[in-house]
Protein backbone atom coordinates (compact mmCIF):
# COMPACT_ATOMS: atom_id res chain seq x y z
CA UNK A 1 0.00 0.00 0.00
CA UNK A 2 2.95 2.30 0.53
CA UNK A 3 4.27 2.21 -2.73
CA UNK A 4 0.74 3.09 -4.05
CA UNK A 5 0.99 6.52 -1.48
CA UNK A 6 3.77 7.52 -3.02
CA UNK A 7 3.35 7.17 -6.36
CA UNK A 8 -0.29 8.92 -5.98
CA UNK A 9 1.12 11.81 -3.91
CA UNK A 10 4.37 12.29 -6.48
CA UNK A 11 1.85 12.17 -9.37
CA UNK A 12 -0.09 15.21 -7.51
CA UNK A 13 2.89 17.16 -6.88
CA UNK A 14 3.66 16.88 -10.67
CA UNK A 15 0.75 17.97 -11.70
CA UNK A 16 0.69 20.81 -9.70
CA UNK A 17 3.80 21.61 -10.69
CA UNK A 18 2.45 22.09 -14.19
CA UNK A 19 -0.33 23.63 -13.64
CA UNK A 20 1.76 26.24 -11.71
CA UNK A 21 4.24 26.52 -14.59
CA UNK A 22 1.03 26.67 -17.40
CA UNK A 23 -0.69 30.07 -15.62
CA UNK A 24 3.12 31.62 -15.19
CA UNK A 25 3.63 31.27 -18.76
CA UNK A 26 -0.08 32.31 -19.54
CA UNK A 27 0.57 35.14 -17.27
CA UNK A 28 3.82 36.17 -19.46
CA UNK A 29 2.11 36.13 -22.41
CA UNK A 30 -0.68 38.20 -20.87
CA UNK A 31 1.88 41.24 -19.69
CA UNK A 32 4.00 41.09 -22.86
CA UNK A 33 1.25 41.51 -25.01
CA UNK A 34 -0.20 44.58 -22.46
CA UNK A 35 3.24 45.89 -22.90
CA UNK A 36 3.34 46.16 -26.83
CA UNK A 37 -0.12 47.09 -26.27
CA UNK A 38 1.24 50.50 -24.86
CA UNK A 39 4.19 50.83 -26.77
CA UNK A 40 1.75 50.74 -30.25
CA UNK A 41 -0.73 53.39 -28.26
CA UNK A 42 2.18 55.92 -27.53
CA UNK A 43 3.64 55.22 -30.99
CA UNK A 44 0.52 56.18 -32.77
CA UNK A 45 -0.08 59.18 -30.44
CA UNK A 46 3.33 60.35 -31.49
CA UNK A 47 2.97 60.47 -34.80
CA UNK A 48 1.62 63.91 -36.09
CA UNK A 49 -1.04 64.08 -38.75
CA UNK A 50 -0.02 65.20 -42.45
């Protein structure tokens, strides 16, 4: 039965693990693209009209 313990409570830890790493790199993504978001919206304010 011990064997069975472990096995069960390594196979939650891993997929915790990835879950953890899967909304950090959702997270990333999230900020970079709020990031180019604002450098596009103060590009196109800084451009003066012909």
């Amino acid at each position: 039965m011990m064997p069975f313990m472990n096995c069960f409570r390594l196979l939650l830890q891993t997929e915790a693990r990835a879950r953890s790493r899967a909304l950090e790199k959702a997270g990333n993504k999230i900020a970079a693209r709020i990031a180019i978001i604002a450098i596009t919206i103060s590009n196109s304010i800084n451009v003066k009209p012909l």
